[in-house]
Structure formats: C-alpha cells, structure tokens
Protein backbone atom coordinates (compact mmCIF):
# COMPACT_ATOMS: atom_id res chain seq x y z
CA UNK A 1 37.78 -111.82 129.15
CA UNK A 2 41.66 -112.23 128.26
CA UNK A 3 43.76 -110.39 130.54
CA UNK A 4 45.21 -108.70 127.36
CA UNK A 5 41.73 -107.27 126.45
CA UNK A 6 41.11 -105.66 129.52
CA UNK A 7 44.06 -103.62 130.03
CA UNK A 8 43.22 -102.51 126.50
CA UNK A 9 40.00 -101.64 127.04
CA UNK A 10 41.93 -100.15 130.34
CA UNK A 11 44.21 -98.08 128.25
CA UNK A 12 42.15 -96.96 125.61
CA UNK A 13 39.63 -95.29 128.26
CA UNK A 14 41.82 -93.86 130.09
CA UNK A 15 43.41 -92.28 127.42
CA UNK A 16 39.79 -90.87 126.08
CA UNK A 17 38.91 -89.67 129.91
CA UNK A 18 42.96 -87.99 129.95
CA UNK A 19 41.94 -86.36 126.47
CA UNK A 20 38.42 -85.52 127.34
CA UNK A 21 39.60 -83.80 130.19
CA UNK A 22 42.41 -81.38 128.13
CA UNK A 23 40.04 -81.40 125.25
CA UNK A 24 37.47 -79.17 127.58
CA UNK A 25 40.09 -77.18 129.02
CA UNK A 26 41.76 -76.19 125.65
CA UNK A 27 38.61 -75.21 124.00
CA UNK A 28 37.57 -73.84 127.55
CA UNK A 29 40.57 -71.54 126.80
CA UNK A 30 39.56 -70.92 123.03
CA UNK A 31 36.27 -70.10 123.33
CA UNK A 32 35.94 -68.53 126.59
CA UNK A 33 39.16 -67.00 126.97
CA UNK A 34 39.65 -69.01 130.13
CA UNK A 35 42.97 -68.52 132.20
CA UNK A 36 45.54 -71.36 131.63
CA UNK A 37 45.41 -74.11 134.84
CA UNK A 38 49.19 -74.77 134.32
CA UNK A 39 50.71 -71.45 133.70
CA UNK A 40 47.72 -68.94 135.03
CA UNK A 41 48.39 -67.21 131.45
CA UNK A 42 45.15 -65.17 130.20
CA UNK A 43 44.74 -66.01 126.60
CA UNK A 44 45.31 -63.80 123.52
CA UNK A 45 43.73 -63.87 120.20
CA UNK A 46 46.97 -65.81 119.11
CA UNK A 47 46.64 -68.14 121.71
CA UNK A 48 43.12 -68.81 121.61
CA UNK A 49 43.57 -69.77 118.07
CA UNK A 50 46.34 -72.19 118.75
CA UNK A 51 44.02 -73.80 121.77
CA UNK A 52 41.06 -74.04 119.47
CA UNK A 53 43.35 -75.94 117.13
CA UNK A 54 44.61 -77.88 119.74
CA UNK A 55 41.28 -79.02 121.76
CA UNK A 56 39.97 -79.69 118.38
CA UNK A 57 42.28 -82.58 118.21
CA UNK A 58 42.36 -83.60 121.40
CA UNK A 59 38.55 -84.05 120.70
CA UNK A 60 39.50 -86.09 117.93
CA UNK A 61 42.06 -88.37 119.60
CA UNK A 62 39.72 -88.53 122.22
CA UNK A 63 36.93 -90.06 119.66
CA UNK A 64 39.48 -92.15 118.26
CA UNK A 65 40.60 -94.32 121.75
CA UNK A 66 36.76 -94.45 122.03
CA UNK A 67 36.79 -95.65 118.58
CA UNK A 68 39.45 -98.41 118.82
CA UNK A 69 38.29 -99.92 122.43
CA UNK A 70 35.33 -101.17 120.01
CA UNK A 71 37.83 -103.66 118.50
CA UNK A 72 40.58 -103.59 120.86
CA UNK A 73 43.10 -106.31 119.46
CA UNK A 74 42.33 -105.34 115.98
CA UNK A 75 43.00 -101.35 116.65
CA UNK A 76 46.16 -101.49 119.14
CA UNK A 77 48.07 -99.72 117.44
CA UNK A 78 46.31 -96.62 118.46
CA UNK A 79 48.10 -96.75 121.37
CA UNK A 80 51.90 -96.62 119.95
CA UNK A 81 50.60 -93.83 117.32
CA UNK A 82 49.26 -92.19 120.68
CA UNK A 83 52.48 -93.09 122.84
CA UNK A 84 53.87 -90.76 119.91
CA UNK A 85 51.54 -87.48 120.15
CA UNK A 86 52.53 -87.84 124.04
CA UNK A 87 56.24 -87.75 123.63
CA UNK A 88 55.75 -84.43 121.41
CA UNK A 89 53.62 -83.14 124.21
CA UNK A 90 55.97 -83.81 126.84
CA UNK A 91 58.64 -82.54 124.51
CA UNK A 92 56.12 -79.46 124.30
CA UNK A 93 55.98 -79.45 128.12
CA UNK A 94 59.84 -79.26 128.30
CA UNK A 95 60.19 -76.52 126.00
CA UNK A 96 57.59 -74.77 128.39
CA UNK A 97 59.52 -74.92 131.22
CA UNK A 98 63.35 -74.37 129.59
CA UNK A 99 61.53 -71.15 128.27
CA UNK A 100 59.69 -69.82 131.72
CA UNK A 101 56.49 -70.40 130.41
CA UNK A 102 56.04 -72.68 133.18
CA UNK A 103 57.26 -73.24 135.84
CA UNK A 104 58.81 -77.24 137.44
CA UNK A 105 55.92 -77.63 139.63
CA UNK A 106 52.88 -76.99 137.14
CA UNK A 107 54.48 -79.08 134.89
CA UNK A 108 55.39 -81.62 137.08
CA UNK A 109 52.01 -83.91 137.74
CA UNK A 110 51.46 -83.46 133.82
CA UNK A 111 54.73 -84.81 132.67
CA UNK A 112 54.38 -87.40 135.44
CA UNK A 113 50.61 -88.62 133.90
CA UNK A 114 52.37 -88.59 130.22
CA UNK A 115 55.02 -91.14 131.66
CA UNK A 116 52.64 -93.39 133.00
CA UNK A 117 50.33 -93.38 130.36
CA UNK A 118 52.91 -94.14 127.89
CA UNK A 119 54.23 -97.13 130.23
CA UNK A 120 50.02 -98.14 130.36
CA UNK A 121 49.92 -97.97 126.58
CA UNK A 122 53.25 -99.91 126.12
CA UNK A 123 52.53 -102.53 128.56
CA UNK A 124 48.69 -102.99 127.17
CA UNK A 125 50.19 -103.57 123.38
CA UNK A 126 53.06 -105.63 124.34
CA UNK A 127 50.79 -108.07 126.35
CA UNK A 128 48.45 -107.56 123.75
CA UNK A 129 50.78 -108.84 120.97
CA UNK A 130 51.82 -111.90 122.94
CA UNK A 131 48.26 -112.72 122.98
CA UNK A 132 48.35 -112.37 118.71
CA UNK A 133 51.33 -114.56 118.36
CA UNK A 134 50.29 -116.91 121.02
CA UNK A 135 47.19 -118.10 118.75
C-alpha cells in the first residue's frame, strides 16, 4: 500500500471515529436531554433542537469520511471540505469561550484535537496529491 493511501485511510477514520463520537453526544443531548460534557449546561427545548440539528450532521459527515475511505485518492477532497467545517467549529469554540459559555480549560483538549486533525487532514491530501502528479 502507498504511503499516501494509508494516511488517508488514516485520516478519513479518524475523522469518522472524532465525528462518531460528537455525533452520540449531540443527539445524546437532543434526545435525552443529557448535560453538556464541555460546559455541564442542562439542555433546553432551544438547545435540544439546535443539538438534534447538529448530531444529525455530524452523523452525516461521519457517513461521509466512511464514504470516501472507499476510494481514498479519488475522494480527498473530503478532507479540505472537512478541514473547513472544523475551522467554523473552532471558530464556534472561540465564540464559546469569549462569551463565558465555556470556560479555557473545557475548551482546551477540543480546540487542541481540531488543530491536529486539520494538520492530519492537510498533511494526508498534500502527500496525497504528490502521489497524483507523480504518475
């Protein structure tokens, strides 16, 4: 296996299992009313509806790394269009904190994953496309 492929197939299940995992806890909120991890906030009708929304499309994205780690070269793109929903989440996560939502140190280890797995995604395409202009 090209090195190339594997640290797509690297980056595009990591990126499902990262979903997955936010997926369950956003809908966990939605559905359940369950208590926010990050900010220990106990969800409101308002809330719950923007969390069902939410998990809902993490679900999706999830699917769709799942989806392109079929055809890996073909689909990496997924990952830049993904690098993208990640810098609006972290931009999300910001706005958290600047507005005592949350606070630095819930926030922290989350911002920290979206910065490496944009710098896995990045690295996996760019390697990737070498590979493309390279045959």
């Amino acid at each position: 296996m090209k090195r190339s492929t594997r640290w797509l197939h690297i980056s595009y299940r990591v990126g499902a299992v990262a979903d997955g995992i936010v997926a369950i806890v956003m809908l966990g909120q939605a559905i359940l009313a369950h208590e926010s991890p990050l900010t220990r906030y106990v969800p409101e009708v308002p809330y719950r509806y923007a969390m069902g929304l939410a998990g809902s499309l993490m679900l999706g994205w999830t699917v769709l790394l799942l989806w392109a780690d079929r055809k890996p070269h073909e689909r990496r793109g997924v990952l830049m269009i993904t690098n993208l929903v990640i810098v609006g989440l972290i931009g999300s996560g910001i706005y958290a904190l600047y507005s005592g939502f949350a606070t630095s140190s819930s926030m922290a280890p989350v911002l920290a994953i979206q910065v490496v797995l944009i710098a896995l995604f990045t690295y996996s395409y760019t390697i990737a496309g070498r590979d493309v202009a390279g045959d």
